[in-house]
C-alpha atoms as a PDB file:
ATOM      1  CA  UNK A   1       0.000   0.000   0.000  1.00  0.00           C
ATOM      2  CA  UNK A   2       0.994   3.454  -1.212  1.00  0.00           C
ATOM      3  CA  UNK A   3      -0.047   6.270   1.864  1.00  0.00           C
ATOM      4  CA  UNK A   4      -0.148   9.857   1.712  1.00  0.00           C
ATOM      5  CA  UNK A   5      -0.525  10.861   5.011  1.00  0.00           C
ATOM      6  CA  UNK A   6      -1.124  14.576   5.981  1.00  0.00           C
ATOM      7  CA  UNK A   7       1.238  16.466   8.563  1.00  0.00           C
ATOM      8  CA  UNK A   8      -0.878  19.592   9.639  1.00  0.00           C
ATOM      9  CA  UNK A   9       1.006  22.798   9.971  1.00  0.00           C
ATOM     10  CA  UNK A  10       2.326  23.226  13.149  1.00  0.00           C
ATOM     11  CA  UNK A  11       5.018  20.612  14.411  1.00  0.00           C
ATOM     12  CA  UNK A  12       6.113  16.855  15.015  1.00  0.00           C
ATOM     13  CA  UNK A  13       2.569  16.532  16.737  1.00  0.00           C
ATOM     14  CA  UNK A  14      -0.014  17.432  14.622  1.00  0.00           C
ATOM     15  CA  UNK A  15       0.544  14.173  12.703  1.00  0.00           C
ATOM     16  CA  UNK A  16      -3.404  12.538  12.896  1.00  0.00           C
ATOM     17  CA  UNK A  17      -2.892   9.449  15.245  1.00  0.00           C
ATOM     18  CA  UNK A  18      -4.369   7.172  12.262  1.00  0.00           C
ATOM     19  CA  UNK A  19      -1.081   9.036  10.801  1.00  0.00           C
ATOM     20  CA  UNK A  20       1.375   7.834  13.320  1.00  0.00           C
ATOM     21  CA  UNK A  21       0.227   4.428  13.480  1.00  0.00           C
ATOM     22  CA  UNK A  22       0.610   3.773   9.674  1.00  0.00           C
ATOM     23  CA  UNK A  23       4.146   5.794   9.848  1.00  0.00           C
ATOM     24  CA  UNK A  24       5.513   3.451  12.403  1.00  0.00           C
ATOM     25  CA  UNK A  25       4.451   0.064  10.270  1.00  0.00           C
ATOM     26  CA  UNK A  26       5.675   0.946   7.197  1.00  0.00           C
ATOM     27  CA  UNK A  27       8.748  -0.350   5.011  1.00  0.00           C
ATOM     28  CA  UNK A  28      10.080   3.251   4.057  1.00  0.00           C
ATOM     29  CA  UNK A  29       8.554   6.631   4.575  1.00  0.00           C
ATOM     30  CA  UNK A  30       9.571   9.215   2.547  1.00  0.00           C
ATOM     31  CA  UNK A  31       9.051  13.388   3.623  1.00  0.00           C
ATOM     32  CA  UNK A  32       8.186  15.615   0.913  1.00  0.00           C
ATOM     33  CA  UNK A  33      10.282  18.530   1.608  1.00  0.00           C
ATOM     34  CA  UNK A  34       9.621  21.562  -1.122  1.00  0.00           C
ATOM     35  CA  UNK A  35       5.897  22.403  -1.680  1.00  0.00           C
ATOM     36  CA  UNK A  36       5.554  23.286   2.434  1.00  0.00           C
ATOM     37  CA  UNK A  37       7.949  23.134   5.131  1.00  0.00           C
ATOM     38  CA  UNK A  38       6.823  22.597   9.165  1.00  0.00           C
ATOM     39  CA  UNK A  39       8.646  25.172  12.136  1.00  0.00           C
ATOM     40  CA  UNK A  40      10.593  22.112  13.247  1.00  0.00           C
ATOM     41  CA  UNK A  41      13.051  20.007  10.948  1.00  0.00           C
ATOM     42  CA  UNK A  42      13.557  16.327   9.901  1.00  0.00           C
ATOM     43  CA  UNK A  43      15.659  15.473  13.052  1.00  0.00           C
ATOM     44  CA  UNK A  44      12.574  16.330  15.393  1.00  0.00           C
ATOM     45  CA  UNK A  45      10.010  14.482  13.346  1.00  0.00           C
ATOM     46  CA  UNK A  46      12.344  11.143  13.491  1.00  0.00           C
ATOM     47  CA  UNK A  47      12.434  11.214  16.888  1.00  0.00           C
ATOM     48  CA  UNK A  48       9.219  11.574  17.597  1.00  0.00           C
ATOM     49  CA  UNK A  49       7.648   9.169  14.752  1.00  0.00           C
ATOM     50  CA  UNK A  50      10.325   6.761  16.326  1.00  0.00           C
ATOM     51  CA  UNK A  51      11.745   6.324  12.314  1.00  0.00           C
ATOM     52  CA  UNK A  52      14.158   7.954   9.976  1.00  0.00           C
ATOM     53  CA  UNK A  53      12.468   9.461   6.955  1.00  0.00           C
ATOM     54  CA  UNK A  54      14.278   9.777   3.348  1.00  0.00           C
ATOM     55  CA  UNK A  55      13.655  13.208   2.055  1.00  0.00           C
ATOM     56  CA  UNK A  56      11.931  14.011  -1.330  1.00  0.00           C
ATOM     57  CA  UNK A  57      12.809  16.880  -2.754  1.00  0.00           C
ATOM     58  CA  UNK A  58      11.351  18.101  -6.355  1.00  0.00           C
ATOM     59  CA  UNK A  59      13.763  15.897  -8.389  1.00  0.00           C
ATOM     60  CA  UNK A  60      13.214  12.598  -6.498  1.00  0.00           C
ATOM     61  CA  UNK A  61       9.143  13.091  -6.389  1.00  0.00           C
ATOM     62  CA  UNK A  62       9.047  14.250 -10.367  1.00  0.00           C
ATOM     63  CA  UNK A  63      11.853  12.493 -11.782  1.00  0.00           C
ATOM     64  CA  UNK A  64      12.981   9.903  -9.748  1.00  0.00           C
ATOM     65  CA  UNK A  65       9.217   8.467  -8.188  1.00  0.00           C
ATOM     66  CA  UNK A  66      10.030   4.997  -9.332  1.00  0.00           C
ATOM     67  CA  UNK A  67      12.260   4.759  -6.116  1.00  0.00           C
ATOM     68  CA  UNK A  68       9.040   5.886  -4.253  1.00  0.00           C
ATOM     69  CA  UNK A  69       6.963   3.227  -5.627  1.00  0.00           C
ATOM     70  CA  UNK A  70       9.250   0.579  -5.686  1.00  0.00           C
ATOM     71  CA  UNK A  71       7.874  -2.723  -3.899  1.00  0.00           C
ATOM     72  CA  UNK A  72       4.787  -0.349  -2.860  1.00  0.00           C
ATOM     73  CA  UNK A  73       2.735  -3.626  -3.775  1.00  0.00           C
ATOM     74  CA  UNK A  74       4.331  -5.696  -1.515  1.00  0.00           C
ATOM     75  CA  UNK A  75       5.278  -3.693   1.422  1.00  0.00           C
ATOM     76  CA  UNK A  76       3.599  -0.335   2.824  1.00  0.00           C
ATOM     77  CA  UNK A  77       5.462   2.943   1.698  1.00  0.00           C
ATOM     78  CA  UNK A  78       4.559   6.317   3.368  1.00  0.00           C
ATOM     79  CA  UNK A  79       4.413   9.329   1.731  1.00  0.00           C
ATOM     80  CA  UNK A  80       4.582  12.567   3.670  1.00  0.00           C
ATOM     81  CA  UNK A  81       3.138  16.021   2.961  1.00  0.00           C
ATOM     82  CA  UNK A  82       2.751  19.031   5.528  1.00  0.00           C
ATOM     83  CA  UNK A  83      -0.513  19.767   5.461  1.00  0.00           C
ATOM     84  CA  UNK A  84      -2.752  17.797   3.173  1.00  0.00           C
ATOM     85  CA  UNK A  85      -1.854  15.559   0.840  1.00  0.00           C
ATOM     86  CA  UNK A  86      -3.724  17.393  -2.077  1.00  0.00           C
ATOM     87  CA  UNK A  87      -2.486  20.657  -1.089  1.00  0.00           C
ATOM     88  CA  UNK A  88      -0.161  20.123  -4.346  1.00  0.00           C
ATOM     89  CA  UNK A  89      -1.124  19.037  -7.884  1.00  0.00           C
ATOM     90  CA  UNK A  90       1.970  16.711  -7.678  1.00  0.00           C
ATOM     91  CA  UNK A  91       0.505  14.976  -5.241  1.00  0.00           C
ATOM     92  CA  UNK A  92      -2.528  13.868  -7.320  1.00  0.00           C
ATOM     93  CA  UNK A  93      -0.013  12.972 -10.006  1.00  0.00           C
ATOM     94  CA  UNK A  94       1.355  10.364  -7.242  1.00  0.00           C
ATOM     95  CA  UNK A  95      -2.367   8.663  -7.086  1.00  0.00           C
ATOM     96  CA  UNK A  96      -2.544   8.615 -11.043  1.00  0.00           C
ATOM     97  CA  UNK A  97       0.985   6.410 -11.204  1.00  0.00           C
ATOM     98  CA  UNK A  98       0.059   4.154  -8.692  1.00  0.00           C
ATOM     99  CA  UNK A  99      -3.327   4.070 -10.215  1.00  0.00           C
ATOM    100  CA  UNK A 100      -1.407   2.778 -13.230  1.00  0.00           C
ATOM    101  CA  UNK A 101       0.737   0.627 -11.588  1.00  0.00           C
ATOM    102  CA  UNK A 102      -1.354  -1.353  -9.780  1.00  0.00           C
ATOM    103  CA  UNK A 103      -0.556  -0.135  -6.457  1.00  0.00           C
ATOM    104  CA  UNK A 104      -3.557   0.530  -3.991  1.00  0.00           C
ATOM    105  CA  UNK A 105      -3.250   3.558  -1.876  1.00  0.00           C
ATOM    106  CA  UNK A 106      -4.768   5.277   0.971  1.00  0.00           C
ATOM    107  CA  UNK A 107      -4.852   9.070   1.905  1.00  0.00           C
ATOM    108  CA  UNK A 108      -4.623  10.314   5.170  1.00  0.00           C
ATOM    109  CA  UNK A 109      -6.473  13.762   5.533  1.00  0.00           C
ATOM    110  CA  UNK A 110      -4.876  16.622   7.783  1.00  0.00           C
ATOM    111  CA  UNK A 111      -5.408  20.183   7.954  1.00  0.00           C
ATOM    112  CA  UNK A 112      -4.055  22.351   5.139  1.00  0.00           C
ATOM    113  CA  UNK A 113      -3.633  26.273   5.428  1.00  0.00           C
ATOM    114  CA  UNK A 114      -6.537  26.109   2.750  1.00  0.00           C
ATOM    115  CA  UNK A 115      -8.977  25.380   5.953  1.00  0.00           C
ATOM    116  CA  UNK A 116      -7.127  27.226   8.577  1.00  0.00           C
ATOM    117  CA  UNK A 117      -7.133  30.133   7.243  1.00  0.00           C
ATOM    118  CA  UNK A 118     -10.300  30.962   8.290  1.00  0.00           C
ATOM    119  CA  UNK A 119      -8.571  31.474  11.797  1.00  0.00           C
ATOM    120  CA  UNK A 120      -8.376  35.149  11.193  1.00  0.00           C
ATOM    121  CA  UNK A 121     -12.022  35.299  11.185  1.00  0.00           C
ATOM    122  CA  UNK A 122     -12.942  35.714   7.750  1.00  0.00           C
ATOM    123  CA  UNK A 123     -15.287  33.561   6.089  1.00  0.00           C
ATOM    124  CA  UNK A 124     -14.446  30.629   4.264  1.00  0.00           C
ATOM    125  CA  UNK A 125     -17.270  30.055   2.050  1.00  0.00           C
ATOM    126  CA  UNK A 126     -16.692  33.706   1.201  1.00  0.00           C
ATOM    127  CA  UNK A 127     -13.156  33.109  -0.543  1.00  0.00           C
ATOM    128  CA  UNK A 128     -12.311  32.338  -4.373  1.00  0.00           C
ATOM    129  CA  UNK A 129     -10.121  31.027  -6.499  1.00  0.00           C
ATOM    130  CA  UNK A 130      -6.704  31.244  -4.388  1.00  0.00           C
ATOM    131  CA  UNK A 131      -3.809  31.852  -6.104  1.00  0.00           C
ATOM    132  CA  UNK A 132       0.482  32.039  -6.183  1.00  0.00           C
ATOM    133  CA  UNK A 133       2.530  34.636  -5.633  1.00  0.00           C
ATOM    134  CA  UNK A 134       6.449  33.933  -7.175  1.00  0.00           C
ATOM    135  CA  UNK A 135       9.356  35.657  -6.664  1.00  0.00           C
ATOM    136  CA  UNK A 136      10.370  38.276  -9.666  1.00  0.00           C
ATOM    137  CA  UNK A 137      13.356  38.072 -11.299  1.00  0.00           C
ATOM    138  CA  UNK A 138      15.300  40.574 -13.844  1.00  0.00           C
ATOM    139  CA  UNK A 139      13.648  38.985 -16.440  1.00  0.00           C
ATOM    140  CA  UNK A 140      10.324  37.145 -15.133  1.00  0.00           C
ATOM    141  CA  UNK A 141       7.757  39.435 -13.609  1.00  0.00           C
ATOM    142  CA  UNK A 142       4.231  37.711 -14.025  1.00  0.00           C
ATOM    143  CA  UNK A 143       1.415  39.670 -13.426  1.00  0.00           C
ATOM    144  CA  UNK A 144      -1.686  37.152 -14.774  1.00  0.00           C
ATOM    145  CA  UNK A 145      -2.514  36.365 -11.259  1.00  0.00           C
ATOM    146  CA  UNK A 146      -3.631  39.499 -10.347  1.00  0.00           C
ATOM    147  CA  UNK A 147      -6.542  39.182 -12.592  1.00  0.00           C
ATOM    148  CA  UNK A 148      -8.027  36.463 -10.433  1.00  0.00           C
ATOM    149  CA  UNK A 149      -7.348  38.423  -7.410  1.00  0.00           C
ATOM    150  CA  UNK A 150      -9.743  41.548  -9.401  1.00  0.00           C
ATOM    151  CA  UNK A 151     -12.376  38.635  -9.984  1.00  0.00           C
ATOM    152  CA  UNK A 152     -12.469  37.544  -6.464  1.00  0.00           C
ATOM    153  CA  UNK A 153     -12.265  41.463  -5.552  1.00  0.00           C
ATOM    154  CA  UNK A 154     -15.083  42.392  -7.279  1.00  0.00           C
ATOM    155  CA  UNK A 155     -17.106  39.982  -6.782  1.00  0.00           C
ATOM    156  CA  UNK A 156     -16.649  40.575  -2.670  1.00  0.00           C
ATOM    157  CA  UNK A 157     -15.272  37.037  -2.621  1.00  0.00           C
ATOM    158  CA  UNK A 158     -11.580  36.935  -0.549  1.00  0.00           C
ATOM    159  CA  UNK A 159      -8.231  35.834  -2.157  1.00  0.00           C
ATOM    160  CA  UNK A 160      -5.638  33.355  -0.280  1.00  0.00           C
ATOM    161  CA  UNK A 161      -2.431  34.126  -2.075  1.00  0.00           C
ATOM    162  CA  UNK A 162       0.170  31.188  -1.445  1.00  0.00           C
ATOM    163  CA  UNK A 163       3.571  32.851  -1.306  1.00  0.00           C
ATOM    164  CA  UNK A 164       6.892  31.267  -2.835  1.00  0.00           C
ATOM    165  CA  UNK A 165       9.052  28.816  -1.489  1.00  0.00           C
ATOM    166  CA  UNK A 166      12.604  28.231  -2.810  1.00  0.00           C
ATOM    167  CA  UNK A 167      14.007  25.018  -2.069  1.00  0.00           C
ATOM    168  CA  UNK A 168      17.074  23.455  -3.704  1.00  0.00           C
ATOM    169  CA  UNK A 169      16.910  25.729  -6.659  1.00  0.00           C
ATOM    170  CA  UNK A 170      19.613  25.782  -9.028  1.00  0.00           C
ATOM    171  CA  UNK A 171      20.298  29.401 -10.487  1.00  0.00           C
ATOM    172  CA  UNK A 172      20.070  30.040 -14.533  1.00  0.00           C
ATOM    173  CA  UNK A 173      23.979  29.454 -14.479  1.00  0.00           C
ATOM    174  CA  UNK A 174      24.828  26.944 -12.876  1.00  0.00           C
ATOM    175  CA  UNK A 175      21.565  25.051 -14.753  1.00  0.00           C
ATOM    176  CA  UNK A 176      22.869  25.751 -18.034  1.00  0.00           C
ATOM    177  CA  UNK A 177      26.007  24.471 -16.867  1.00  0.00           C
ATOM    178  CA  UNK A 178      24.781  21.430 -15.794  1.00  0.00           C
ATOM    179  CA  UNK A 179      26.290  21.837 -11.860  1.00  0.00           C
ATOM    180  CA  UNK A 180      24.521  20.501  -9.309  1.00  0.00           C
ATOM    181  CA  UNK A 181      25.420  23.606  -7.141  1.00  0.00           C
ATOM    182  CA  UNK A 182      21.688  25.039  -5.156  1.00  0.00           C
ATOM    183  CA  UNK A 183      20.695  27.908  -3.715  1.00  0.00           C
ATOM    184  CA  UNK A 184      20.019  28.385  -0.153  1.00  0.00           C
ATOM    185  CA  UNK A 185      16.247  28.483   0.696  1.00  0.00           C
ATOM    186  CA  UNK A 186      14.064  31.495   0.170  1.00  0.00           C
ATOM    187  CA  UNK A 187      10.589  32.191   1.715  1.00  0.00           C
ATOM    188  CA  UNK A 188       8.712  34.776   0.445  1.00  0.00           C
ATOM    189  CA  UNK A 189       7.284  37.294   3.273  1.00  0.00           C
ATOM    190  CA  UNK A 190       3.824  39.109   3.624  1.00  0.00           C
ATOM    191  CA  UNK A 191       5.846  42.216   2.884  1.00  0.00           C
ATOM    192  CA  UNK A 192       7.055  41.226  -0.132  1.00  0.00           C
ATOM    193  CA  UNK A 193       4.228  39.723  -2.000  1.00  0.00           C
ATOM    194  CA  UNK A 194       2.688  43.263  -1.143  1.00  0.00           C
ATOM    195  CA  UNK A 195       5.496  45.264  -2.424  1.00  0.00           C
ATOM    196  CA  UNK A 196       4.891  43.044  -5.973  1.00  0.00           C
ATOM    197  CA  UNK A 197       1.480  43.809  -5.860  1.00  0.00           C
ATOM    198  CA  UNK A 198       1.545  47.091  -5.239  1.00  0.00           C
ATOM    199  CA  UNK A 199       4.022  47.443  -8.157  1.00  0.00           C
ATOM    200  CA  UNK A 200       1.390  45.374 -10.060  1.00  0.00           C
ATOM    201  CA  UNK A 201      -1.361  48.087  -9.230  1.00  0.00           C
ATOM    202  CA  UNK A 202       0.978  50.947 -10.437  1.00  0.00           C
ATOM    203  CA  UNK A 203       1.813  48.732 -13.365  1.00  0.00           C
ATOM    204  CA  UNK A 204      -1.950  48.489 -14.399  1.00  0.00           C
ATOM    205  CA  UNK A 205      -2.984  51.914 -13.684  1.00  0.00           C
ATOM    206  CA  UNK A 206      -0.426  53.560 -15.634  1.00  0.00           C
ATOM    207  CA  UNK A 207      -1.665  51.201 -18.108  1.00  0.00           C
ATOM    208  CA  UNK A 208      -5.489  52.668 -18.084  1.00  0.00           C
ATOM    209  CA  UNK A 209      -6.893  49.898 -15.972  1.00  0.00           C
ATOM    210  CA  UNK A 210      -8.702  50.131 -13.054  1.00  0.00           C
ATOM    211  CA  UNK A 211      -8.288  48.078 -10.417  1.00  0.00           C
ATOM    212  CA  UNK A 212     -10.618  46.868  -7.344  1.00  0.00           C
ATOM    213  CA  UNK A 213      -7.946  46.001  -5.318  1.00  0.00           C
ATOM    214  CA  UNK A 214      -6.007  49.354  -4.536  1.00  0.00           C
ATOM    215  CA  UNK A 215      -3.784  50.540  -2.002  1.00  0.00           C
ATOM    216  CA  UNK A 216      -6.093  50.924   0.669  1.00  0.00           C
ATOM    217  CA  UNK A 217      -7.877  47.358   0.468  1.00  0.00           C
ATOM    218  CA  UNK A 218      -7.693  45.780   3.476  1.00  0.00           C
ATOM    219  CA  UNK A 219      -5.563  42.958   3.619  1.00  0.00           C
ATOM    220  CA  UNK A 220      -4.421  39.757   6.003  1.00  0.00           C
ATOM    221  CA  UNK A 221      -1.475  38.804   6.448  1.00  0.00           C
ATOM    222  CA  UNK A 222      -0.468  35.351   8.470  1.00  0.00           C
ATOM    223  CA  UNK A 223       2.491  33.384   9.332  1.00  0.00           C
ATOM    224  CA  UNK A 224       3.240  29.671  10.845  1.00  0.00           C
ATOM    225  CA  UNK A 225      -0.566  29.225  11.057  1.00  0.00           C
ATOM    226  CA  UNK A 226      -1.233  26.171  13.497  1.00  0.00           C
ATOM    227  CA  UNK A 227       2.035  27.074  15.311  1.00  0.00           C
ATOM    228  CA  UNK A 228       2.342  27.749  18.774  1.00  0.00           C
ATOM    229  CA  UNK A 229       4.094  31.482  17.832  1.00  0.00           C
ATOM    230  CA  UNK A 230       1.314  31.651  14.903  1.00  0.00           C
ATOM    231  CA  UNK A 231       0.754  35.571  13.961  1.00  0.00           C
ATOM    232  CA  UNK A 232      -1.894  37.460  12.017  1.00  0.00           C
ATOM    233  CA  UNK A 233      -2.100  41.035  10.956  1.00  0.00           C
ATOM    234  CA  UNK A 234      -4.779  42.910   9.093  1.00  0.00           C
ATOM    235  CA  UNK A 235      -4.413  45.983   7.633  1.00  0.00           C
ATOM    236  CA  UNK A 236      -4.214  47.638   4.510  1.00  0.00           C
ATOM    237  CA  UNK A 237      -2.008  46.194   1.654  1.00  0.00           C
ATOM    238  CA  UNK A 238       0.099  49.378   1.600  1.00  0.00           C
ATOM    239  CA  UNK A 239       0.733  48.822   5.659  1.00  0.00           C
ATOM    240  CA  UNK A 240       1.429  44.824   4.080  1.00  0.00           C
ATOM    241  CA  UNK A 241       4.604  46.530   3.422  1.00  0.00           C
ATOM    242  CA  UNK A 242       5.896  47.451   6.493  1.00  0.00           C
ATOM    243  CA  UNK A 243       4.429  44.336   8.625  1.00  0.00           C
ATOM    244  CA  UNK A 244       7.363  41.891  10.193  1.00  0.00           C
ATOM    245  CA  UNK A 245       5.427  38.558  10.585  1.00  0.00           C
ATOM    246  CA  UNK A 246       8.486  36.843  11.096  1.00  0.00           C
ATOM    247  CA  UNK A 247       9.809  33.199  10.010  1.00  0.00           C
ATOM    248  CA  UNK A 248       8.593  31.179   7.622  1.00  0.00           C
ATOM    249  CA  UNK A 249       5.994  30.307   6.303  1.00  0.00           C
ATOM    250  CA  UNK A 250       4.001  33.342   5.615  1.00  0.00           C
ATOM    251  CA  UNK A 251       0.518  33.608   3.379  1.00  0.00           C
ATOM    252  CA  UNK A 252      -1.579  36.830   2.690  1.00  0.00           C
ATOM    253  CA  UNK A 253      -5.245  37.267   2.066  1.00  0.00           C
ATOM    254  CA  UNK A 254      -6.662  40.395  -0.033  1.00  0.00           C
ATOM    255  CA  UNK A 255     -10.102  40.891   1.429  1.00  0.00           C
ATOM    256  CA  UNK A 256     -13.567  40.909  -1.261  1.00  0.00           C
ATOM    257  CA  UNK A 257     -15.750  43.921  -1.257  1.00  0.00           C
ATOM    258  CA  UNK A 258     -18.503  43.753   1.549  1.00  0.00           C
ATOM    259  CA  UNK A 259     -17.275  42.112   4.243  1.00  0.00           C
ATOM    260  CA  UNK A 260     -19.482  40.856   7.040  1.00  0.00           C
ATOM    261  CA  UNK A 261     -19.810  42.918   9.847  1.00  0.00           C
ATOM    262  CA  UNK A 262     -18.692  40.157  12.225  1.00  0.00           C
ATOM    263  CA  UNK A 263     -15.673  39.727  10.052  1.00  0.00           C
ATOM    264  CA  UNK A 264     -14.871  43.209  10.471  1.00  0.00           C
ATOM    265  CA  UNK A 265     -14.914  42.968  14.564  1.00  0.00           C
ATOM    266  CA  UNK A 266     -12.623  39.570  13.834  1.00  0.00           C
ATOM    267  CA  UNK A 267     -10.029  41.221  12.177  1.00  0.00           C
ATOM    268  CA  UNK A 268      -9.610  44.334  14.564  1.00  0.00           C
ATOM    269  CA  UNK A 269      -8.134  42.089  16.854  1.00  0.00           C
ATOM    270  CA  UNK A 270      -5.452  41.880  14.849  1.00  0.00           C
ATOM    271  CA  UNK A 271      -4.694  45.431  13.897  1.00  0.00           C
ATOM    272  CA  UNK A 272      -1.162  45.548  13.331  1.00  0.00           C
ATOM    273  CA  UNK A 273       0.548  46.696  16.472  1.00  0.00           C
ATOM    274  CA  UNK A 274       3.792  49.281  16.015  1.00  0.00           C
ATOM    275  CA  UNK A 275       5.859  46.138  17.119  1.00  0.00           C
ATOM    276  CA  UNK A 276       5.353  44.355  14.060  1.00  0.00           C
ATOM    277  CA  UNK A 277       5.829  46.987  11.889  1.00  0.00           C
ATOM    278  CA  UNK A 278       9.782  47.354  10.043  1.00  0.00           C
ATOM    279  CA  UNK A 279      11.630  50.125  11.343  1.00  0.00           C
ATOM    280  CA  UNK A 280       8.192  51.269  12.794  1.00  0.00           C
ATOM    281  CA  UNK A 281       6.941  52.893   9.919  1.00  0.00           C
END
């Protein structure tokens, strides 16, 4: 049996116990280690599953998965993924292969920052189609999100925005070249996924388009959710800029048009407070 078993967000324990007990019978158990990342590292999960995990970074899970599924239909295998398991499209891809193979599989539900979200009080049947924020480069700036945040925007619905992650990237270089030389991690913050959009927003308006999401829309910004030092601040998206959530991993929500007026008491509890602020601007 092939298992993709859900880690929840926070640490070592929010593994489900129908989790545990399947990660302490199986064969191998491998931890997916680029799409999400937990506040406390492979070491701490060992100990506490009681068994040493293999890590699977992008190459092994889209280029190398016949070591994941190897004697998956004699033996169980454990596939690990903070959050939930179909938090990540690669992860259905996984089901499809063993699907193909022959290999049955089980998946192990857990709670995904798609759910939890909703812990800064805004409505979840009120959100829309979330979407990905990526780092810019000199020569990549994409901006064909942001038209799916205006849809959600207008139509008062809110917008999770799923910041980058950088994980054993290679840079143009030393791809080209063929070296097997990485860069060190990189997690996008709330303040920078606001200083893109803003840039965005300029972008467009000196373009002739109007936008529903300006400045001054009010904005959510929220890191380590399901942690113990979990933070949330709401403000607008030009205060975004100066918020200091601090570590990894961070996620921002762009509020829809009309928001409930329980919503709105929700979110003044988290007014950001001159202490998270950078440089207290």
């Amino acid at each position: 049996m092939l298992y993709l078993i859900g880690l929840g967000l926070g640490d070592a324990k929010d593994i489900t116990v129908k989790g545990l007990e399947v990660v302490r019978r199986c064969s191998r158990v491998y931890l997916e280690s680029y799409t999400s990342v937990l506040t406390v590292g492979k070491e701490a999960l060992e100990e506490f599953y009681g068994r040493k995990l293999i890590l699977a970074d992008r190459e092994k899970v889209e280029e190398e998965v016949d070591h994941i599924f190897k004697d998956a239909d004699v033996t169980d295998v454990a596939f690990l993924v903070v959050g939930d398991p179909f938090g990540a499209t690669t992860h259905s891809d996984l089901i499809l292969r063993a699907r193909q193979l022959g290999i049955p599989y089980q998946v192990i539900h857990n709670a995904s920052i798609l759910s939890a979200v909703g812990c800064c009080g805004l409505q979840l049947y009120k959100f829309g189609e979330t979407v990905s924020i990526v780092f810019w480069t000199d020569t990549w700036r994409p901006e064909s999100f942001f038209d799916k945040v205006k849809k959600n925007t207008q139509n008062g619905m809110h917008t999770l925005c799923l910041l980058d992650i950088k994980v054993k990237e290679q840079s143009e270089e030393n791809l080209i070249r063929g070296k097997k030389i990485y860069e060190p991690p990189r997690y996008m913050t709330v303040n920078q996924a606001a200083q893109q959009l803003l840039e965005i927003i300029q972008n467009q308006r000196a373009r002739g388009s109007k936008s529903a999401v300006t400045e001054d829309t009010l904005c959510v910004g929220l890191a380590r959710v399901g942690a113990e030092d979990q933070k949330i601040a709401a403000g607008t998206l030009q205060q975004m800029c100066t918020v200091d959530l601090g570590k990894p991993l961070h996620s921002l929500v762009i509020t829809g048009n009309n928001l409930h007026p329980l919503e709105m008491e929700m979110l003044s509890l988290f007014s950001i407070p001159e202490s998270q602020r950078i440089n207290g601007l």
